[in-house]
PDB file of N, CA and C in Angstrom:
ATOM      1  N   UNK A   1     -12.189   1.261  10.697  1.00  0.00           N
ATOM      2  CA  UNK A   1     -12.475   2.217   9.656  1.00  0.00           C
ATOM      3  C   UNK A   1     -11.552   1.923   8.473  1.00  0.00           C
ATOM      4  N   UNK A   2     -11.611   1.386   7.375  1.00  0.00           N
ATOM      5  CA  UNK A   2     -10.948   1.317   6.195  1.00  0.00           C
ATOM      6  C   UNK A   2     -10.494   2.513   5.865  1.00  0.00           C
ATOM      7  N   UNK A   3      -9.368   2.651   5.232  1.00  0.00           N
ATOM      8  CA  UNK A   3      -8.271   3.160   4.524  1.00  0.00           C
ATOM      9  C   UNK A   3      -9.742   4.336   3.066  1.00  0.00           C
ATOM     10  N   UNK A   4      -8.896   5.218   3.257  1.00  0.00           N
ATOM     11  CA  UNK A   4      -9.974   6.123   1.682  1.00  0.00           C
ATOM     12  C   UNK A   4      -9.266   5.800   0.389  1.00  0.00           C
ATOM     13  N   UNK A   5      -9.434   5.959  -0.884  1.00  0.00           N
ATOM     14  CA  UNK A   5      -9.122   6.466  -1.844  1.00  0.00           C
ATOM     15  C   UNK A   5      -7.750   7.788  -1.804  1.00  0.00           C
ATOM     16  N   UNK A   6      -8.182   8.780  -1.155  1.00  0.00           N
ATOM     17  CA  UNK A   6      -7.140   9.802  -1.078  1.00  0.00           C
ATOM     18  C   UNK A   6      -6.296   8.972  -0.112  1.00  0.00           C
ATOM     19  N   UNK A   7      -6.441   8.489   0.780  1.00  0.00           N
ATOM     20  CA  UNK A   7      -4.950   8.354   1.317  1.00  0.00           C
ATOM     21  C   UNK A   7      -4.587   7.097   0.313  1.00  0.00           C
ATOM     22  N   UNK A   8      -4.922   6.842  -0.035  1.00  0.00           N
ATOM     23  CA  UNK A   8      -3.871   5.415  -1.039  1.00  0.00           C
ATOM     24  C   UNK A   8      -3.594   5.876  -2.409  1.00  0.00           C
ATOM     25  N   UNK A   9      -4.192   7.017  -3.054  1.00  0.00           N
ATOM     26  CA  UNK A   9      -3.404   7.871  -3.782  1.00  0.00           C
ATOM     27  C   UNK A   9      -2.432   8.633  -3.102  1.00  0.00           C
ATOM     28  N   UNK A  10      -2.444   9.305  -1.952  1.00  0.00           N
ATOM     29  CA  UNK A  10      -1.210  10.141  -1.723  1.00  0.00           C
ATOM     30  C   UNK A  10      -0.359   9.473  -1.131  1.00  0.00           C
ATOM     31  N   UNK A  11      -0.263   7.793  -0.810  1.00  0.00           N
ATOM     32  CA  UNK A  11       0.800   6.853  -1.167  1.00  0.00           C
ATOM     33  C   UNK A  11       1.227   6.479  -2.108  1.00  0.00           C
ATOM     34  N   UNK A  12       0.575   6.312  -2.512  1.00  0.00           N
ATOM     35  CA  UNK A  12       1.166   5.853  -4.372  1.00  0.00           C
ATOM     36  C   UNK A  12       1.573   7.166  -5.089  1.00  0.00           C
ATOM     37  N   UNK A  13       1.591   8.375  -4.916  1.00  0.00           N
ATOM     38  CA  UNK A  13       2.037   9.517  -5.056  1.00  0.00           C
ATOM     39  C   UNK A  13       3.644   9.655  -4.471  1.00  0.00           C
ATOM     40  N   UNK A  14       3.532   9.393  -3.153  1.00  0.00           N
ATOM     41  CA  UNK A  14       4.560   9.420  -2.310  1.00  0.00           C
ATOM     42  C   UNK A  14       5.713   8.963  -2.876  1.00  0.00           C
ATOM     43  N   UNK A  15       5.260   7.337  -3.184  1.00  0.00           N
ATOM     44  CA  UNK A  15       5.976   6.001  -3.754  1.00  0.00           C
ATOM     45  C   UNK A  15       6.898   6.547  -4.972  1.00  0.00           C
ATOM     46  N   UNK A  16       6.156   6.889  -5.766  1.00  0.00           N
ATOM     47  CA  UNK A  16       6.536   7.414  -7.134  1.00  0.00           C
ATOM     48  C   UNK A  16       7.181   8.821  -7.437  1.00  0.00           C
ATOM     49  N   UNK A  17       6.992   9.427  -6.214  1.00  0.00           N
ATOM     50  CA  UNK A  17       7.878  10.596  -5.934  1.00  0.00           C
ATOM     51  C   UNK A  17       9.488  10.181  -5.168  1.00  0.00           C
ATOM     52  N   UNK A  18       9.084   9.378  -4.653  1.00  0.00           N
ATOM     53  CA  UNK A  18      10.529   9.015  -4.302  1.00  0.00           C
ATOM     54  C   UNK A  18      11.118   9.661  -2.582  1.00  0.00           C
ATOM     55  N   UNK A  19       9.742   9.627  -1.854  1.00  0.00           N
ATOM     56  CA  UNK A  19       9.800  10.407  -0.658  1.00  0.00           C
ATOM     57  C   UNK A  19       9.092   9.930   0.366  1.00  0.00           C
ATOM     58  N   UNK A  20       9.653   9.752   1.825  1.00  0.00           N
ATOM     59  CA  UNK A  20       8.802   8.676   2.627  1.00  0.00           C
ATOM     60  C   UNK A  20       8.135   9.692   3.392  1.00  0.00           C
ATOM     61  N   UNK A  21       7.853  10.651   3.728  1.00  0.00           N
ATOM     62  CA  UNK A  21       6.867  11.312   3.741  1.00  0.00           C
ATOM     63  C   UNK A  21       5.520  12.146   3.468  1.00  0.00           C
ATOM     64  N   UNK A  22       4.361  11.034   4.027  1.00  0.00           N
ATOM     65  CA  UNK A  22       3.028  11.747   3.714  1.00  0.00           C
ATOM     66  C   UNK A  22       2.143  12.274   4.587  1.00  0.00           C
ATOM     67  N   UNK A  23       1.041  12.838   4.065  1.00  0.00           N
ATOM     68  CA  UNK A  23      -0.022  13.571   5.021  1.00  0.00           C
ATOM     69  C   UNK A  23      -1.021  13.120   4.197  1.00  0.00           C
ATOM     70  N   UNK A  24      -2.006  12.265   5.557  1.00  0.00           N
ATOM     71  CA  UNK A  24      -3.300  11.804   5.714  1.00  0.00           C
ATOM     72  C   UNK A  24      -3.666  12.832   7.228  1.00  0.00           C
ATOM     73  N   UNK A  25      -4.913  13.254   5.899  1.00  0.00           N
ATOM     74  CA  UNK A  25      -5.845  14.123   6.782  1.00  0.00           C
ATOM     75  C   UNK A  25      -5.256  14.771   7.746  1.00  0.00           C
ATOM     76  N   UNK A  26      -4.179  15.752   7.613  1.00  0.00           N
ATOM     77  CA  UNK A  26      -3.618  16.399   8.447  1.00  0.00           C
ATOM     78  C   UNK A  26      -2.587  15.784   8.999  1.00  0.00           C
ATOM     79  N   UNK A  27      -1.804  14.918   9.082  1.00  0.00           N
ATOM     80  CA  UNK A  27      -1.171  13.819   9.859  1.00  0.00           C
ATOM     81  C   UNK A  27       0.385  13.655   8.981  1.00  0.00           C
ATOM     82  N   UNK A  28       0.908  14.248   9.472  1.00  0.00           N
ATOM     83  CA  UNK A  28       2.098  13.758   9.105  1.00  0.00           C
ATOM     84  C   UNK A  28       2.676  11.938   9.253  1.00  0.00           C
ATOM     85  N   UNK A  29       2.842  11.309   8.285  1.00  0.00           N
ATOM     86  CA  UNK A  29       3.604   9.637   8.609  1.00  0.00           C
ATOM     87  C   UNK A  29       4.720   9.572   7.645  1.00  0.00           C
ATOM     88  N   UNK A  30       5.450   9.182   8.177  1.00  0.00           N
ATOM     89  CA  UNK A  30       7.178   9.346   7.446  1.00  0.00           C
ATOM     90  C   UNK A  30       7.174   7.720   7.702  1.00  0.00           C
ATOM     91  N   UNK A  31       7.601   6.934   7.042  1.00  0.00           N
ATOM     92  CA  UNK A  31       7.811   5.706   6.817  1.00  0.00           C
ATOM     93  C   UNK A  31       9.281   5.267   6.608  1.00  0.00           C
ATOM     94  N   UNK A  32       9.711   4.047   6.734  1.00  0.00           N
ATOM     95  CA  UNK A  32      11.037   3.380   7.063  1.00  0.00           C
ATOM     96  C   UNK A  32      11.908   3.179   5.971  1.00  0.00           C
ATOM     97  N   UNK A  33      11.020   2.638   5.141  1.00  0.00           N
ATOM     98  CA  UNK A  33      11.406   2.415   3.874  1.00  0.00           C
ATOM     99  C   UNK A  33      10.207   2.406   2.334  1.00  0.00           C
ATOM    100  N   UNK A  34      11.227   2.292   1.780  1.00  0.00           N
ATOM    101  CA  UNK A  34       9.875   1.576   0.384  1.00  0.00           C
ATOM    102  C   UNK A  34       9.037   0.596   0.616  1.00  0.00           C
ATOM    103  N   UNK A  35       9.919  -0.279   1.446  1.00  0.00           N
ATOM    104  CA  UNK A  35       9.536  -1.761   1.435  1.00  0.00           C
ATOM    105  C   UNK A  35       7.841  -1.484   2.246  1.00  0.00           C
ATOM    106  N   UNK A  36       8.473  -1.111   3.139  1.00  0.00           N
ATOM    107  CA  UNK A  36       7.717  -0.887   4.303  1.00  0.00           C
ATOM    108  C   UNK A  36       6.388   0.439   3.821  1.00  0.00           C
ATOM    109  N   UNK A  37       6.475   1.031   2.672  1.00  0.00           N
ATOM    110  CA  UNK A  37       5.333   1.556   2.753  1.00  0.00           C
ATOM    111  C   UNK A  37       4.215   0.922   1.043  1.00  0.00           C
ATOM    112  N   UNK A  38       5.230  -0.126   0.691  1.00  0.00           N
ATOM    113  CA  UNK A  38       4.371  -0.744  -0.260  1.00  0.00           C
ATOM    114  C   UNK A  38       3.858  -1.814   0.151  1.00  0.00           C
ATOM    115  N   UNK A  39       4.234  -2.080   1.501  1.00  0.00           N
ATOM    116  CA  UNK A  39       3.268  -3.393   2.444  1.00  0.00           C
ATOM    117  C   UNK A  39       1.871  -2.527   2.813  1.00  0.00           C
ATOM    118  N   UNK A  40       2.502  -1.170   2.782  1.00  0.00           N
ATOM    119  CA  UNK A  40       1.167  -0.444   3.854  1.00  0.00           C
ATOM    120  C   UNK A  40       0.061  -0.320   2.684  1.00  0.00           C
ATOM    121  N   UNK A  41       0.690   0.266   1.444  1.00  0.00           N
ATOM    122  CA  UNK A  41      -0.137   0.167   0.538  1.00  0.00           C
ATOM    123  C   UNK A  41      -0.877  -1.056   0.359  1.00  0.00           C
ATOM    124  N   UNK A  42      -0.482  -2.054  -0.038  1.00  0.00           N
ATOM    125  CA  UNK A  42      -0.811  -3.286   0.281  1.00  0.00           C
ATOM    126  C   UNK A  42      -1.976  -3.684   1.193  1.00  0.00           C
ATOM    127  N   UNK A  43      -2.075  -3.662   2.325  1.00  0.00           N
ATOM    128  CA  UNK A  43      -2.764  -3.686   3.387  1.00  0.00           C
ATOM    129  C   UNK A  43      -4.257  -2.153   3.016  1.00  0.00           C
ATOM    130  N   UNK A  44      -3.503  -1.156   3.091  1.00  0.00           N
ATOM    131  CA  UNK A  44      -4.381  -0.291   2.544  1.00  0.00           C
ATOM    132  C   UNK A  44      -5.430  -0.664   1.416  1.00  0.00           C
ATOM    133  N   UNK A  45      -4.893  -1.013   0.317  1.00  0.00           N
ATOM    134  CA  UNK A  45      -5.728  -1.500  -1.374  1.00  0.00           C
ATOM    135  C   UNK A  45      -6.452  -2.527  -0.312  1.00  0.00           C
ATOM    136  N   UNK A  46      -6.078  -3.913   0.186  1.00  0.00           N
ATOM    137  CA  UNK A  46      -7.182  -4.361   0.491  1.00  0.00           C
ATOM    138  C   UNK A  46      -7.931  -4.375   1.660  1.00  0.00           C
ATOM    139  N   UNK A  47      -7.898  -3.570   2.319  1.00  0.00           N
ATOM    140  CA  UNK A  47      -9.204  -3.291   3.498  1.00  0.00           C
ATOM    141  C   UNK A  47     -10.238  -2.519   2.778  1.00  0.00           C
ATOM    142  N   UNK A  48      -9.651  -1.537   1.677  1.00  0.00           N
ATOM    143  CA  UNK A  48     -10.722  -0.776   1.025  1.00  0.00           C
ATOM    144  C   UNK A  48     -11.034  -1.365   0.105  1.00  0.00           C
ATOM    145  N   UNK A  49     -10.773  -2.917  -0.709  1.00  0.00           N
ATOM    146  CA  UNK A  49     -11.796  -3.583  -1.322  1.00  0.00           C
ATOM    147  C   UNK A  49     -12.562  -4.293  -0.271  1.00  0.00           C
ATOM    148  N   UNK A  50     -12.574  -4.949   0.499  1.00  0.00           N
ATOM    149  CA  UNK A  50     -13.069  -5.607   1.464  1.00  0.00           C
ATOM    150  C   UNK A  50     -14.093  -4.827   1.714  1.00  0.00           C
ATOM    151  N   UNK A  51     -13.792  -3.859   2.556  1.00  0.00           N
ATOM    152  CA  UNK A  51     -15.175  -2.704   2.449  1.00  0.00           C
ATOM    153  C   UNK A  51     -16.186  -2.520   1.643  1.00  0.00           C
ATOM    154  N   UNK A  52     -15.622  -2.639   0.397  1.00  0.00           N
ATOM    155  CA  UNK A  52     -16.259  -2.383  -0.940  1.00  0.00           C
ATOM    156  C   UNK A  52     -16.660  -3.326  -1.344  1.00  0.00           C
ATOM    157  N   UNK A  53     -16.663  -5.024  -0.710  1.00  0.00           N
ATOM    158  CA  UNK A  53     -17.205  -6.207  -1.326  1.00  0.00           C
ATOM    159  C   UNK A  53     -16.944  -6.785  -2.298  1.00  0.00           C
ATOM    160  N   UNK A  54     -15.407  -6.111  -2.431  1.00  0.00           N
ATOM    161  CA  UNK A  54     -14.807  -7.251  -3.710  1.00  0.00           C
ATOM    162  C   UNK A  54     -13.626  -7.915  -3.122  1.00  0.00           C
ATOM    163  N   UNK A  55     -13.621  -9.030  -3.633  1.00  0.00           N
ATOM    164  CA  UNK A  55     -12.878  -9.776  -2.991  1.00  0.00           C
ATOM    165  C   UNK A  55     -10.851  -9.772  -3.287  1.00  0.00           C
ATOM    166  N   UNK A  56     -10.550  -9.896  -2.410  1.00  0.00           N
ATOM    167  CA  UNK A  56      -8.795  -9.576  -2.796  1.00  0.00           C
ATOM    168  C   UNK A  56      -8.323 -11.458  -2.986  1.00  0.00           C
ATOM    169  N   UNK A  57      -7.734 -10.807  -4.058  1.00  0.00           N
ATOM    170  CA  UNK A  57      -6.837 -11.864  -4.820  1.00  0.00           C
ATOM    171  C   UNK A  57      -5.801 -11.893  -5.025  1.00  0.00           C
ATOM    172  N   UNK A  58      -4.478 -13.177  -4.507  1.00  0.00           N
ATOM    173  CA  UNK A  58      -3.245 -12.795  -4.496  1.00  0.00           C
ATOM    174  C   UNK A  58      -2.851 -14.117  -5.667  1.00  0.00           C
ATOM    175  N   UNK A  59      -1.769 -13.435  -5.864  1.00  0.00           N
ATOM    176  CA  UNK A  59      -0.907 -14.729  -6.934  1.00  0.00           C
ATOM    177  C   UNK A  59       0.332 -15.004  -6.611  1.00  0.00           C
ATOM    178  N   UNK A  60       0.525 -16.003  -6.192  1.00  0.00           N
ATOM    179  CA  UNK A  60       2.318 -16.636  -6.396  1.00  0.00           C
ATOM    180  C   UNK A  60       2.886 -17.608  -7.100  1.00  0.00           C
ATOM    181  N   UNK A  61       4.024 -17.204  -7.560  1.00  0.00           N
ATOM    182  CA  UNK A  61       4.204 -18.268  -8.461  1.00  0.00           C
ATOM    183  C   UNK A  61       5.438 -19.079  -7.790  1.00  0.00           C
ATOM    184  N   UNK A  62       5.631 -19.891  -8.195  1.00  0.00           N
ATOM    185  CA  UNK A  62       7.211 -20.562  -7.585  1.00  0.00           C
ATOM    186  C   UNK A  62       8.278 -20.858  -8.719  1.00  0.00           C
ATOM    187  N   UNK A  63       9.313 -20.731  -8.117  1.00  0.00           N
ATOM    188  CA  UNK A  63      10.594 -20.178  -8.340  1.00  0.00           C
ATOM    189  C   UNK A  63      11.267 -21.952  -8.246  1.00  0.00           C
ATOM    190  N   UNK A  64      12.059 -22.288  -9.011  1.00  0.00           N
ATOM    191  CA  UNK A  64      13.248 -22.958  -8.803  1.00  0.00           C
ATOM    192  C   UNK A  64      14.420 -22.895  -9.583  1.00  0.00           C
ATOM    193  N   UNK A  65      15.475 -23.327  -9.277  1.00  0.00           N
ATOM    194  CA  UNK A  65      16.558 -23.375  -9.696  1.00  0.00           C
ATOM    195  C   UNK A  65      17.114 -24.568  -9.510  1.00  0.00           C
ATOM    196  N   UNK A  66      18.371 -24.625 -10.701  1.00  0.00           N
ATOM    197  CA  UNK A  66      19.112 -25.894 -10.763  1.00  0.00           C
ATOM    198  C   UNK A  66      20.352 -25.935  -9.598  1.00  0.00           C
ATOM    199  N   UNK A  67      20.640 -26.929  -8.704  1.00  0.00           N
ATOM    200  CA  UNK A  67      21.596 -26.167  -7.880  1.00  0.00           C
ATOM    201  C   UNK A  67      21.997 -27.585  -6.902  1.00  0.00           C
TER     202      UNK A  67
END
């Protein structure tokens, strides 16, 4: 079952509130860290494009240094 709209707003709510506790559909989930709930977001955004038939697209760039 993919991830909704409301629960990946009331993460990104969460996020930006500055509080690792949310409620999906009745459900209390308290999370570890930031880190750890902007992976979930993450994971969340794309199962619900996937669902939705658009395709997820990532970008990396690379990094070097003189050293």
């Amino acid at each position: 079952m993919p991830y909704t709209q409301a629960q990946i707003d009331a993460l990104r709510v969460a996020i930006a509130s500055g509080v690792q506790r949310v409620n999906y559909n009745g459900r209390d989930v308290t999370y570890a860290s930031l880190d750890k709930m902007l992976q979930v977001l993450r994971v969340m955004e794309d199962e619900l494009a996937t669902a939705n038939g658009m395709p997820v697209v990532r970008r990396s760039y690379a990094r070097f240094t003189k050293g």
